[in-house]
C-alpha atoms as a PDB file:
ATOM      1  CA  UNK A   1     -16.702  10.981 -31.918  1.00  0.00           C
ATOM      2  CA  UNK A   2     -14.005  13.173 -30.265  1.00  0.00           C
ATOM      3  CA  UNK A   3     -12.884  14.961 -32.749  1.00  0.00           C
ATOM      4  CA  UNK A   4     -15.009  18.378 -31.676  1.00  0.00           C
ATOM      5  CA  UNK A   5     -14.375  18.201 -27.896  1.00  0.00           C
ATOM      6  CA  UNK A   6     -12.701  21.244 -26.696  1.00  0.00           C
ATOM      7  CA  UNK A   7     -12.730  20.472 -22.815  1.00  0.00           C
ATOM      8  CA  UNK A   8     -14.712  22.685 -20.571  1.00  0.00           C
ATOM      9  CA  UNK A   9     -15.192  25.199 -23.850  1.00  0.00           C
ATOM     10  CA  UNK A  10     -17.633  22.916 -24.928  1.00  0.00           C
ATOM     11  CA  UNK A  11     -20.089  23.286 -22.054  1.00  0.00           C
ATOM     12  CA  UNK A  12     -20.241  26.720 -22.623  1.00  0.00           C
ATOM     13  CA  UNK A  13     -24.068  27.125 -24.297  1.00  0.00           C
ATOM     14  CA  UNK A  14     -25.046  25.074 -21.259  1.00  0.00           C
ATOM     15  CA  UNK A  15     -24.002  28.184 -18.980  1.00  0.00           C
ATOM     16  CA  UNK A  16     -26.715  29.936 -20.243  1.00  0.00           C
ATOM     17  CA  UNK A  17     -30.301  29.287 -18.466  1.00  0.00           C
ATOM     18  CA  UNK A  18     -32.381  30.027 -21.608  1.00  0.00           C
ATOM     19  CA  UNK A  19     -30.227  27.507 -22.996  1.00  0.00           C
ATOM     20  CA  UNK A  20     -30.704  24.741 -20.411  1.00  0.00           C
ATOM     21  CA  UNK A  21     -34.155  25.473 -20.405  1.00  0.00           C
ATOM     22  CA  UNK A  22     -34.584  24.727 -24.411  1.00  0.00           C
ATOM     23  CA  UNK A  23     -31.956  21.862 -23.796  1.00  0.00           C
ATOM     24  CA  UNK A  24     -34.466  19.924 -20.925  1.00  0.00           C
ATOM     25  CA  UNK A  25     -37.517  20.485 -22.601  1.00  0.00           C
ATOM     26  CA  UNK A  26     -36.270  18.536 -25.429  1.00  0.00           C
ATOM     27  CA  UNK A  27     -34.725  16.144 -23.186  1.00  0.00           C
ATOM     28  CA  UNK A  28     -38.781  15.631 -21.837  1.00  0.00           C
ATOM     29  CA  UNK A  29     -40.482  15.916 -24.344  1.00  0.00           C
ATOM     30  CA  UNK A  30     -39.064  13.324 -26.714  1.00  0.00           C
ATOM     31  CA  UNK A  31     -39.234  11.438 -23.344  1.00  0.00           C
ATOM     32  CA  UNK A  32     -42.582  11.675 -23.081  1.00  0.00           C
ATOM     33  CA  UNK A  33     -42.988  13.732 -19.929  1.00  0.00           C
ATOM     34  CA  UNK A  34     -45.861  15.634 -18.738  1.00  0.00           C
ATOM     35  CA  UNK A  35     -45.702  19.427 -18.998  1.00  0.00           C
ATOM     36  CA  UNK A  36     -41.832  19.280 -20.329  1.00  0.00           C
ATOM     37  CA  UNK A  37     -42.232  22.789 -20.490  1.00  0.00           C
ATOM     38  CA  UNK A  38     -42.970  23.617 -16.490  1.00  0.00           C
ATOM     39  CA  UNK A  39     -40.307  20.670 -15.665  1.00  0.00           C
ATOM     40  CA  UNK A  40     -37.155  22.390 -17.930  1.00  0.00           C
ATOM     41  CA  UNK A  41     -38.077  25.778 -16.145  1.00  0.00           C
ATOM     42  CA  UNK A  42     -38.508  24.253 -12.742  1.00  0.00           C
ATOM     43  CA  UNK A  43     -34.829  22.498 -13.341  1.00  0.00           C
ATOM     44  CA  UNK A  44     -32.863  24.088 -15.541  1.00  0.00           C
ATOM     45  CA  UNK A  45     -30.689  26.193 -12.696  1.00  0.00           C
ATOM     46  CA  UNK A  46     -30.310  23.297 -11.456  1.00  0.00           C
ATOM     47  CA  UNK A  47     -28.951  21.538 -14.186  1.00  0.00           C
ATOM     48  CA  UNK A  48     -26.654  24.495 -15.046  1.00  0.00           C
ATOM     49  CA  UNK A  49     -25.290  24.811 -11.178  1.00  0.00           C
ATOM     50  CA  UNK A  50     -24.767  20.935 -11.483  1.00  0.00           C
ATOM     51  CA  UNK A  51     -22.367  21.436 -14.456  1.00  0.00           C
ATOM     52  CA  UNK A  52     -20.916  24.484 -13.032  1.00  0.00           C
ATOM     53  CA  UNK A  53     -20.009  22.828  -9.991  1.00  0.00           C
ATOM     54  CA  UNK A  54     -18.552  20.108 -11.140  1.00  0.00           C
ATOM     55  CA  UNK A  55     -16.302  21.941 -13.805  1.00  0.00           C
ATOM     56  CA  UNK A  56     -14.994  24.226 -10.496  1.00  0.00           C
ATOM     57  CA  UNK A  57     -13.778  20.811  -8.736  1.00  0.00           C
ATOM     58  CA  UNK A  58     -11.890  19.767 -11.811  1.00  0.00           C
ATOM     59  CA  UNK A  59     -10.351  22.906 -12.211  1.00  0.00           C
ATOM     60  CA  UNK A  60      -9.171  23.088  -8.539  1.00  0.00           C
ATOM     61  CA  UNK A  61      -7.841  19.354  -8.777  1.00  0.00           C
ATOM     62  CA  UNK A  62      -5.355  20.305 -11.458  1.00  0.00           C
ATOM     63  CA  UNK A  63      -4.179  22.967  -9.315  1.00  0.00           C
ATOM     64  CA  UNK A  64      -3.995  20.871  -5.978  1.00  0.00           C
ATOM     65  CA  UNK A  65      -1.191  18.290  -4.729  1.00  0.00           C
ATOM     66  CA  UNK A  66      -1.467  14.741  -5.782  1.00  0.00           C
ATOM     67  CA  UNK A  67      -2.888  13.885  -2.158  1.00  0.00           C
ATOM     68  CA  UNK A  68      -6.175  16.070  -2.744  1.00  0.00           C
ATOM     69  CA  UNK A  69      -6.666  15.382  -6.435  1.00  0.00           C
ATOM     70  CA  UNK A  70      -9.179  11.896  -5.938  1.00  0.00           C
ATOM     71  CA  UNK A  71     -11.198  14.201  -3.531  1.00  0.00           C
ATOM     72  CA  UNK A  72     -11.918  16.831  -5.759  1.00  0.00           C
ATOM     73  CA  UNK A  73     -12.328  14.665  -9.243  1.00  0.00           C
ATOM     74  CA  UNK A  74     -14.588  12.053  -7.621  1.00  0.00           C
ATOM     75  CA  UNK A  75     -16.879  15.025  -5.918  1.00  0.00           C
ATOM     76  CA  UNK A  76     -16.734  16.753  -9.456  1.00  0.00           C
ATOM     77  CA  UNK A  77     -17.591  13.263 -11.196  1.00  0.00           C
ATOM     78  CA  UNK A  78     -20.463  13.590  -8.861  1.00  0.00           C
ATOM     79  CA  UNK A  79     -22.178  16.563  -9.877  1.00  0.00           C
ATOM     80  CA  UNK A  80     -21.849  16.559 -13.321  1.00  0.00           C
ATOM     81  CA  UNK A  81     -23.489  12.982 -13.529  1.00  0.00           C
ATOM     82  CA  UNK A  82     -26.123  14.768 -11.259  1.00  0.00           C
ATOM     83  CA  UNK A  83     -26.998  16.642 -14.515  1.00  0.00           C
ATOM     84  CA  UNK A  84     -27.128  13.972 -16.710  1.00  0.00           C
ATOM     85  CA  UNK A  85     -29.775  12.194 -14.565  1.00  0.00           C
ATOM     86  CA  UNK A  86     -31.835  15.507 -14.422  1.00  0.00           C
ATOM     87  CA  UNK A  87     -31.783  15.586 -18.389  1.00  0.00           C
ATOM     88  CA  UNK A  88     -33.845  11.937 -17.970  1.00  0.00           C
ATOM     89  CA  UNK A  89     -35.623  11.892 -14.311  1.00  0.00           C
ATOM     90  CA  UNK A  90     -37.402  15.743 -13.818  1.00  0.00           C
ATOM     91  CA  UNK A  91     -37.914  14.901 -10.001  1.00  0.00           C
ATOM     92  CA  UNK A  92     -34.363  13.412  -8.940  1.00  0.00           C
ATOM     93  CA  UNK A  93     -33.648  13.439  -6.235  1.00  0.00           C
ATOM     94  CA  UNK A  94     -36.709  11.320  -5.247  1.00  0.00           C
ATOM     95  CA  UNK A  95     -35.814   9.968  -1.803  1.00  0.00           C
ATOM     96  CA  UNK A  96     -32.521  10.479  -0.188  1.00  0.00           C
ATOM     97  CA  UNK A  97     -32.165   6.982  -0.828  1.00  0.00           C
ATOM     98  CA  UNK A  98     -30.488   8.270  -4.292  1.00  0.00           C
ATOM     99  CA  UNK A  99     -27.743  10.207  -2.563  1.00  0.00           C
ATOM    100  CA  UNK A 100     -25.836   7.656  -1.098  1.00  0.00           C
ATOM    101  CA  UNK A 101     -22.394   6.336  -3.380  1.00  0.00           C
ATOM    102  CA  UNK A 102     -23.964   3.211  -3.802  1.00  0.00           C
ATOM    103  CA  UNK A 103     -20.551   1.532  -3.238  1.00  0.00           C
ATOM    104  CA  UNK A 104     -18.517   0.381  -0.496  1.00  0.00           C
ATOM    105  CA  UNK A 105     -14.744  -0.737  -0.072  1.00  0.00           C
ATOM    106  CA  UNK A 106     -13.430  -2.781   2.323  1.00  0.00           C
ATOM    107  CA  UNK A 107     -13.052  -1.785   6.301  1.00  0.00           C
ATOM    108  CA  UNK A 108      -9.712  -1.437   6.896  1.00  0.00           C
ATOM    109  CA  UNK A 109      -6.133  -1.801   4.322  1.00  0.00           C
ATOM    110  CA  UNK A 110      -4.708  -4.719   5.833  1.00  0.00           C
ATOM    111  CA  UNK A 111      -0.723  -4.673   5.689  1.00  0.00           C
ATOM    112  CA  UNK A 112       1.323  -5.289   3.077  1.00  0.00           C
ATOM    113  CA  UNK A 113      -2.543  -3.962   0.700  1.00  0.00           C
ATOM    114  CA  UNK A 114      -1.881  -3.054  -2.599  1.00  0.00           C
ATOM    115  CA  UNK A 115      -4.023  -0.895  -4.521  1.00  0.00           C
ATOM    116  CA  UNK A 116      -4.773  -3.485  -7.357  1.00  0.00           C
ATOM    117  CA  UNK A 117      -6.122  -6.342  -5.147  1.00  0.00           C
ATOM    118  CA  UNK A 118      -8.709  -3.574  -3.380  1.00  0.00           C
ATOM    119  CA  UNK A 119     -12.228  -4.287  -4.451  1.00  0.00           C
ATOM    120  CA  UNK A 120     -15.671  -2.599  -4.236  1.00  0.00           C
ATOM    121  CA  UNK A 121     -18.728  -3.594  -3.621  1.00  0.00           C
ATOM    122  CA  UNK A 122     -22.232  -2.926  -5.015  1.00  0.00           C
ATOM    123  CA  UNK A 123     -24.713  -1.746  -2.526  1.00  0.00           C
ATOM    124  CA  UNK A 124     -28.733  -1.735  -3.179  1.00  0.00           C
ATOM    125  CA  UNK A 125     -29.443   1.765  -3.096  1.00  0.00           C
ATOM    126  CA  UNK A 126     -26.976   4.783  -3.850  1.00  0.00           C
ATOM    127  CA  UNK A 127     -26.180   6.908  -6.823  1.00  0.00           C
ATOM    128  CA  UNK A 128     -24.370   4.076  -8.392  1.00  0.00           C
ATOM    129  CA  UNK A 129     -26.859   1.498  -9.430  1.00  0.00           C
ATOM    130  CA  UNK A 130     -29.122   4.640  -9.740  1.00  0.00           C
ATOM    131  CA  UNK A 131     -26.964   5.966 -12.749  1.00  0.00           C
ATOM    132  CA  UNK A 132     -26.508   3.020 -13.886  1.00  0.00           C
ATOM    133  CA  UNK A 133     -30.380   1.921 -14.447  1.00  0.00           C
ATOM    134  CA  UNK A 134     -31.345   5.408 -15.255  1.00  0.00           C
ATOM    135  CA  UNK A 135     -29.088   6.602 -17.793  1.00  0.00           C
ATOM    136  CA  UNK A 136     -27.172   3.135 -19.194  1.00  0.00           C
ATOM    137  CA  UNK A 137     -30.428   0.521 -18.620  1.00  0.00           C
ATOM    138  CA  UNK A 138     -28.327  -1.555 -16.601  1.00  0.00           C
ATOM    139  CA  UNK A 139     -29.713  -3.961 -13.627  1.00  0.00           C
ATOM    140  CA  UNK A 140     -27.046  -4.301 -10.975  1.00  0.00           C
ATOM    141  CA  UNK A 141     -25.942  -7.176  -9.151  1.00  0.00           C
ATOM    142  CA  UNK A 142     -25.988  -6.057  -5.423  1.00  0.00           C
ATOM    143  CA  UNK A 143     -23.185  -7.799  -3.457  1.00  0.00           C
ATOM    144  CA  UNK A 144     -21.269  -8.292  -6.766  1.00  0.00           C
ATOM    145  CA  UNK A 145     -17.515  -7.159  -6.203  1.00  0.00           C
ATOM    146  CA  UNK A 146     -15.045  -5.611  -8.429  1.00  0.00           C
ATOM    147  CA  UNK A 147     -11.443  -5.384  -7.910  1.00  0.00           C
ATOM    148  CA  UNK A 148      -9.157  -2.238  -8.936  1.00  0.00           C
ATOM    149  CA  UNK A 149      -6.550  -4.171 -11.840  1.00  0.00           C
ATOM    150  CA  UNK A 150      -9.489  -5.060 -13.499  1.00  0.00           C
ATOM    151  CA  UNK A 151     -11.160  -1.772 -13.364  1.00  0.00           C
ATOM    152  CA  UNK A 152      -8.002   0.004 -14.673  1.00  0.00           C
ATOM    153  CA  UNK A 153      -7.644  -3.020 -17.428  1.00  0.00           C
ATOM    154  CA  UNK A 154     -10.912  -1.327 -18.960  1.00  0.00           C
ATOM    155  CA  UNK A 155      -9.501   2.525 -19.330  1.00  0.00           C
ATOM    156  CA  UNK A 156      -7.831   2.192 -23.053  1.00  0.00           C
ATOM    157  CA  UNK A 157      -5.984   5.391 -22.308  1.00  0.00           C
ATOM    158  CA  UNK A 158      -3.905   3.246 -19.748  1.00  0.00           C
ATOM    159  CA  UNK A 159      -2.561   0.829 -22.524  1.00  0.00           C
ATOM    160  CA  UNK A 160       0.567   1.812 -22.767  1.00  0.00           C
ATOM    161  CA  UNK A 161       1.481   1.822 -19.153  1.00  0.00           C
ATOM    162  CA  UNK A 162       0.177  -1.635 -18.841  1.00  0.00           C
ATOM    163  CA  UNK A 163       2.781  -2.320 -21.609  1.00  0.00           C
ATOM    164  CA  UNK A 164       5.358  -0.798 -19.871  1.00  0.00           C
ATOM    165  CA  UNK A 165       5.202  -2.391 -16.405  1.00  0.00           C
ATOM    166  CA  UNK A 166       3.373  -5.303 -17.195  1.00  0.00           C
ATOM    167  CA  UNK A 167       4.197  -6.735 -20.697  1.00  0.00           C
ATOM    168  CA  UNK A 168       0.792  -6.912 -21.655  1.00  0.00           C
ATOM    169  CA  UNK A 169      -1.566  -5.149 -23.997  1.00  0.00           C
ATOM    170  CA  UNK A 170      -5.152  -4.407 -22.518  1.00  0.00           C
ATOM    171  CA  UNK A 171      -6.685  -2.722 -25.955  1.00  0.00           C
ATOM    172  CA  UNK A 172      -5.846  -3.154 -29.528  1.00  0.00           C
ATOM    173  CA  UNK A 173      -6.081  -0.167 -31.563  1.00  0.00           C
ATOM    174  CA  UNK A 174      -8.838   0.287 -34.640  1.00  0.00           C
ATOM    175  CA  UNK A 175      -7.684   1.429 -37.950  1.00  0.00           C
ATOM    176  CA  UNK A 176      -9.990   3.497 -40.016  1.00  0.00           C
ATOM    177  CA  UNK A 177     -10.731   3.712 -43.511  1.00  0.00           C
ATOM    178  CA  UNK A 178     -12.816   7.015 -44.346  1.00  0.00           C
ATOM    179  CA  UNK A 179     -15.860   5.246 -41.810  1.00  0.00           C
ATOM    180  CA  UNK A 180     -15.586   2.243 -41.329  1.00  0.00           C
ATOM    181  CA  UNK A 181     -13.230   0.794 -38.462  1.00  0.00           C
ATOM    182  CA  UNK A 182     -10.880  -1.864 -39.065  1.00  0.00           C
ATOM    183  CA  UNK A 183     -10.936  -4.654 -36.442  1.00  0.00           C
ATOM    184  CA  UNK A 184      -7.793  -6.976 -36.574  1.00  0.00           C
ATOM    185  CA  UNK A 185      -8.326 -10.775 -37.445  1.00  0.00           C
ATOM    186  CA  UNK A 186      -6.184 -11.389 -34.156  1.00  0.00           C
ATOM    187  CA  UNK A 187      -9.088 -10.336 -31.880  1.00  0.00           C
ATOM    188  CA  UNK A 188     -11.207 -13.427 -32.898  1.00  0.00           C
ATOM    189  CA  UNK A 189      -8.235 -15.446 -30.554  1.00  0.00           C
ATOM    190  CA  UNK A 190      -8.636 -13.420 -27.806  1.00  0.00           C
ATOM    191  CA  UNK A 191     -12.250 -13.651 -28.039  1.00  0.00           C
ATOM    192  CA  UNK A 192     -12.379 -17.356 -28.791  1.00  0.00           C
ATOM    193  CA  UNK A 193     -14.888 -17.052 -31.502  1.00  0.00           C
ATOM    194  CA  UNK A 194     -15.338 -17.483 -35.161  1.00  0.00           C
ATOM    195  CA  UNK A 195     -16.125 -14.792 -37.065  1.00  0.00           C
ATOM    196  CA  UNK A 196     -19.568 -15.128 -37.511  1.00  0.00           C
ATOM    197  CA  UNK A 197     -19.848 -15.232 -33.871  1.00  0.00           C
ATOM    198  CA  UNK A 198     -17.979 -12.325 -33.298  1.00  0.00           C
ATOM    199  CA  UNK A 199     -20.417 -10.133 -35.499  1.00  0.00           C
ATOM    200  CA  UNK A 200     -23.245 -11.309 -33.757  1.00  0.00           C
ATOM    201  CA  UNK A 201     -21.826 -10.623 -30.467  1.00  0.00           C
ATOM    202  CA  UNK A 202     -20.769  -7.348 -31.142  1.00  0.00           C
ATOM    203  CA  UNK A 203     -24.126  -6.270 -33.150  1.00  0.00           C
ATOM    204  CA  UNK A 204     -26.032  -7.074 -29.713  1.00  0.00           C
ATOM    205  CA  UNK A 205     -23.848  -5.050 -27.447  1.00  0.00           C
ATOM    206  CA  UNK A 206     -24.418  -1.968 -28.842  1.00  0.00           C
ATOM    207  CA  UNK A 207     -27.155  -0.184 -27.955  1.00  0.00           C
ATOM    208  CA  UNK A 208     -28.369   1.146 -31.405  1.00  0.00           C
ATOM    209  CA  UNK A 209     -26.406  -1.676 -33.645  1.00  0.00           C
ATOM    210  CA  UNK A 210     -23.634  -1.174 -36.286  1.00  0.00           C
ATOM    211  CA  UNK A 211     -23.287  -2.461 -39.377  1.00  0.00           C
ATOM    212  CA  UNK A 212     -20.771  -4.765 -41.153  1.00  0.00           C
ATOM    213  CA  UNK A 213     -19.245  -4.319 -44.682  1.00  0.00           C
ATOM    214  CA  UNK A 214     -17.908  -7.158 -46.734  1.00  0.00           C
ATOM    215  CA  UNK A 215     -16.258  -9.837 -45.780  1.00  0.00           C
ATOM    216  CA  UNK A 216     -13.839  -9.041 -42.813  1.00  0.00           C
ATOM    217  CA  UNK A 217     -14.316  -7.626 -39.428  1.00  0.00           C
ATOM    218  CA  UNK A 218     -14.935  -4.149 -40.856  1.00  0.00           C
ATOM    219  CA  UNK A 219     -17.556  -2.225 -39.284  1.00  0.00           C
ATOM    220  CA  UNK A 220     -19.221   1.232 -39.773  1.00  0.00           C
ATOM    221  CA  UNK A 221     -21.284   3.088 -36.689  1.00  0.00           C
ATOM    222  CA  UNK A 222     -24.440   4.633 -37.244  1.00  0.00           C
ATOM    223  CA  UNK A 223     -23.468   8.373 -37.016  1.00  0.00           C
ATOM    224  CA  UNK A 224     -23.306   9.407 -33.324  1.00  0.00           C
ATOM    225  CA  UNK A 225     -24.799   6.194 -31.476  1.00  0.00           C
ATOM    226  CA  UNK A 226     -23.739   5.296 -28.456  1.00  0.00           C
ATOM    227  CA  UNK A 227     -20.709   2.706 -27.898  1.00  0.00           C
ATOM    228  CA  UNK A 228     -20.975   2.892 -24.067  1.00  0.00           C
ATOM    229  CA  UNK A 229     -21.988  -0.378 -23.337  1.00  0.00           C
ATOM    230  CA  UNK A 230     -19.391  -1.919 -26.136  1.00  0.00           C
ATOM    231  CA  UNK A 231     -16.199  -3.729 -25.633  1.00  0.00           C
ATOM    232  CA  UNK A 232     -15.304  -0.819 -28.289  1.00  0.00           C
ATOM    233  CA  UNK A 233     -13.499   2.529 -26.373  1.00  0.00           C
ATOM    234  CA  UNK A 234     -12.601   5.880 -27.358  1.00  0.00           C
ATOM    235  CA  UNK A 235      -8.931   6.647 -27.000  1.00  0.00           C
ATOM    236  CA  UNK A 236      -8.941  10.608 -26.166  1.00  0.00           C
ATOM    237  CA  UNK A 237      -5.480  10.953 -25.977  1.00  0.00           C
ATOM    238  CA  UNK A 238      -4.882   9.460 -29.354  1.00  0.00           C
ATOM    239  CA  UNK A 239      -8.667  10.211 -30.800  1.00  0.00           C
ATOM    240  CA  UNK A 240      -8.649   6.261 -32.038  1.00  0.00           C
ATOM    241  CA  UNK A 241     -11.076   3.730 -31.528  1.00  0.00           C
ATOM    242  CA  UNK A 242     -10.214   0.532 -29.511  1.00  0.00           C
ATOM    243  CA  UNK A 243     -11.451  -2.827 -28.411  1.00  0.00           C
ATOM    244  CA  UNK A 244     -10.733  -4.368 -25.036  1.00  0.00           C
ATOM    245  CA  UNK A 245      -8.678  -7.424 -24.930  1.00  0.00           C
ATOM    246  CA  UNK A 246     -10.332  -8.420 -21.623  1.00  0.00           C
ATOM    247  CA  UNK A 247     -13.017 -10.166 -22.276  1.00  0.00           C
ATOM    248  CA  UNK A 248     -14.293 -10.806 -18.571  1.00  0.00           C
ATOM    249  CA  UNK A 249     -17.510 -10.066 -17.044  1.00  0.00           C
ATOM    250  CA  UNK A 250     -17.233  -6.091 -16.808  1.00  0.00           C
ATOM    251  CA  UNK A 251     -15.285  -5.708 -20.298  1.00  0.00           C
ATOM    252  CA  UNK A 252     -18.716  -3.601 -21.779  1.00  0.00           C
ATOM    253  CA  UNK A 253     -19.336  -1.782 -18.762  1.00  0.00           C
ATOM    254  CA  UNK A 254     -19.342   1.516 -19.317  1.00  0.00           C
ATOM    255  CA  UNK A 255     -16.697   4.010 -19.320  1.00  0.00           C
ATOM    256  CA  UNK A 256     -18.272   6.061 -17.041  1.00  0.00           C
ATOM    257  CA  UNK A 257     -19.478   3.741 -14.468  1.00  0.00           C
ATOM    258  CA  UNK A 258     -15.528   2.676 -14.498  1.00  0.00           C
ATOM    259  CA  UNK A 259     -14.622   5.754 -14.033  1.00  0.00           C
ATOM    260  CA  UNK A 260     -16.663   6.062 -10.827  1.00  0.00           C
ATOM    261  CA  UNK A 261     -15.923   3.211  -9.039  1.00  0.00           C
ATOM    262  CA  UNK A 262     -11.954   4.240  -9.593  1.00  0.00           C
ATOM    263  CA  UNK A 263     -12.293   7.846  -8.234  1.00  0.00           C
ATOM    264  CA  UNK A 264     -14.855   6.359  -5.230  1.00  0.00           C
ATOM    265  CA  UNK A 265     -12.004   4.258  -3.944  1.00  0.00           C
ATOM    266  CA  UNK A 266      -9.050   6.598  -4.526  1.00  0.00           C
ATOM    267  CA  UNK A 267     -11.063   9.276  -2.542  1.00  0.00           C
ATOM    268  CA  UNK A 268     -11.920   6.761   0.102  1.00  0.00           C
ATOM    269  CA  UNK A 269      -7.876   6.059   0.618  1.00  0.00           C
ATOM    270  CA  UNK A 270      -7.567   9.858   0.265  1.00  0.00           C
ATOM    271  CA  UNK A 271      -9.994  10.711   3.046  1.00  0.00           C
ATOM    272  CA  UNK A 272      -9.522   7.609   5.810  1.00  0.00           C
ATOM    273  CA  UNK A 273      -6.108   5.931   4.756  1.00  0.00           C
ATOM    274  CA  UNK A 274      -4.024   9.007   5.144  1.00  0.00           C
ATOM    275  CA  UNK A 275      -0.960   6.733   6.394  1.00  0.00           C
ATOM    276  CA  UNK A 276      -1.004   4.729   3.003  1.00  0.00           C
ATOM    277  CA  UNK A 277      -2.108   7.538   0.767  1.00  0.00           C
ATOM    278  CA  UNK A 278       1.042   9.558   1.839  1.00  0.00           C
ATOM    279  CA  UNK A 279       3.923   6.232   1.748  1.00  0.00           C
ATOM    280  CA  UNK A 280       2.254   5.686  -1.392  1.00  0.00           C
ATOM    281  CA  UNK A 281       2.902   9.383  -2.882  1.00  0.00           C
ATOM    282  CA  UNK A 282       6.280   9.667  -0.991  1.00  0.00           C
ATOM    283  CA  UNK A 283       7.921   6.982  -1.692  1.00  0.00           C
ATOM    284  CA  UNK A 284       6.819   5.242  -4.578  1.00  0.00           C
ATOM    285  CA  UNK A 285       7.412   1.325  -3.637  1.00  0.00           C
ATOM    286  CA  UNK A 286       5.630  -0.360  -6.435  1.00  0.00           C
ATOM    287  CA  UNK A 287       2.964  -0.096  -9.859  1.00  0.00           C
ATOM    288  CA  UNK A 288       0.598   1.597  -7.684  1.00  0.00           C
ATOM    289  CA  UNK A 289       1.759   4.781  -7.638  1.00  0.00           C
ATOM    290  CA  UNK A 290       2.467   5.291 -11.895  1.00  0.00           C
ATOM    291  CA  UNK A 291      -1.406   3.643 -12.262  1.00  0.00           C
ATOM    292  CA  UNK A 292      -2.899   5.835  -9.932  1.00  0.00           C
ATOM    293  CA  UNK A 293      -0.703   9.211 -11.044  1.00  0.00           C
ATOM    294  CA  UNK A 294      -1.768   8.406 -14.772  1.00  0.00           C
ATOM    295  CA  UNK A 295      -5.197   7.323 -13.857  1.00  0.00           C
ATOM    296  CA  UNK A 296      -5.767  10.744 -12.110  1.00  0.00           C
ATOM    297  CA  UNK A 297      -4.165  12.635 -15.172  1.00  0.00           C
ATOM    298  CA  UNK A 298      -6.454  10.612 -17.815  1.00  0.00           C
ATOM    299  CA  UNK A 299      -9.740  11.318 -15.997  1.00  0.00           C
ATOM    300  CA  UNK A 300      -9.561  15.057 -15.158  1.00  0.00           C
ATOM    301  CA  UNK A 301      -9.724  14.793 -19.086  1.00  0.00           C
ATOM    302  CA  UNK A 302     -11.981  11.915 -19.980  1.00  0.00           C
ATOM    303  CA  UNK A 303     -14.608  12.244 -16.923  1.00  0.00           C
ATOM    304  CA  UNK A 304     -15.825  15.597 -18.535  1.00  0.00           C
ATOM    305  CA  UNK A 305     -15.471  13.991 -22.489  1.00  0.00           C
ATOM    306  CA  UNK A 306     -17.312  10.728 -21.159  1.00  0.00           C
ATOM    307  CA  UNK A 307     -20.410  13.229 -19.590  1.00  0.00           C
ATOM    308  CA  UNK A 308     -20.154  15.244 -22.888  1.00  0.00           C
ATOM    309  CA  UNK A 309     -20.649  12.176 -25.044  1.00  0.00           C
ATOM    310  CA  UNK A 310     -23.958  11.939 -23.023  1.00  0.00           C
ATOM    311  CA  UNK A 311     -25.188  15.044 -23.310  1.00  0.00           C
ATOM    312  CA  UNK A 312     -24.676  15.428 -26.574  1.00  0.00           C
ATOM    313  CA  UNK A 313     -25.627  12.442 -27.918  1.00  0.00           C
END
């Protein structure tokens, strides 16, 4: 899955607007679009400025202090899953109704806030329940609320740290053996489930299924089908597979949408918390700061990889 990624050098044939062009009208026409041909030419700079855009704000956040870095990544998040929904909806932006976040976090850090306890909240209308419909089929639960621990429980790259500070594992890696992937025995415990049940379960969370070999819990995917919407993660910084061990309500939410929802809130605090946002970089007083320093490294990195995976796929 990861294997081929080369960061930003792999978006370079979509700097070309011949390229982009050929790209969309594929996108459209296996969508079934009217005149895919007039809507690839009519978006295609577009599409390319999108990408472009966004790869500029990544590049400046690894250059900038630790204060501006949310800013910039979130912003950059922002534009390049702008493209993606251009690849699948020729006339977004529709309304301005689409431009909003979609999210919203809590008025005012009340004293003695920690990062981890913050929450957002789902909102009707915004890019996030947008994205979410348009390019992962979800139906969002406006009002529902989602706090920060268990967002950052759900980024396998993060693992280790959790292991560090907290004494607890949040993903168990997958072995491999030539294509199939090995999952552990163990994981039926955490998932309270035989193994029968477990199969099943898994089989109808992804979206273009997987197959099972023999008699254990080892399973092969079907070339380069999607696992966003698995309890099954890509480890980038390791190039493994993993399974969450968290098996609440948002544990097959995808990456991206994780991703999001992070960066949204860290650039909130960034922008309007400026008291917090600098005791919190200064002086360091609790878990905070190493999960939002390592968060911030991981997805300048995996944001780009995750929109890749979509492109591409």
């Amino acid at each position: 899955m990861g294997t081929n990624y080369k960061g930003w050098k792999s978006f370079s044939c979509f700097f070309s607007a011949e390229y982009c062009q050929r790209y969309l009208k594929n996108s459209y026409h296996k969508l079934n679009f009217e005149n895919p041909e007039q809507k690839s030419y009519d978006n295609c700079y577009a599409f390319l400025y999108y990408l472009e855009h966004g790869q500029i704000y990544y590049e400046q956040a690894e250059k900038s202090p630790l204060i501006l870095k949310p800013i910039l990544l979130f912003y950059g998040l922002v534009h390049l899953i702008k493209a993606c929904i251009l690849t699948i909806d020729p006339s977004y932006p529709e309304t301005t109704a689409v431009l909003a976040h979609g999210v919203s976090t809590r008025k005012r850090k009340k004293q003695n806030y920690l990062f981890f306890q913050d929450e957002v909240k789902f909102q009707k209308n915004g890019l996030f329940p947008f994205m979410s419909e348009k390019l992962f089929h979800m139906k969002q639960l406006e009002g529902e609320k989602v706090i920060m621990e268990e967002l950052l429980q759900l980024i396998p790259e993060l693992n280790d740290l959790f292991f560090l500070l907290e004494g607890k594992r949040t993903f168990e890696k997958l072995l491999r053996d030539g294509d199939c992937l090995l999952i552990p025995e163990s994981i039926l415990d955490h998932y309270h489930m035989t193994e029968d049940r477990f199969k099943e379960f898994l089989t109808s969370k992804f979206e273009k299924g997987v197959e099972f070999s023999g008699d254990g819990l080892a399973l092969t995917l079907n070339g380069k089908k999607s696992i966003s919407a698995s309890p099954l993660k890509f480890n980038l910084e390791d190039s493994s597979y993993t399974i969450s061990l968290n098996n609440s309500h948002l544990f097959t939410f995808p990456e991206l949408l994780i991703h999001y929802l992070l960066l949204y809130n860290l650039s909130m605090i960034a922008r309007y918390e400026t008291e917090w946002w600098s005791e919190l970089t200064k002086m360091m007083p609790n878990q905070d700061y190493p999960f939002i320093d390592t968060f911030l490294s991981i997805t300048m990195k995996k944001g780009p990889f995750l929109i890749y995976q979509f492109l591409m796929k």
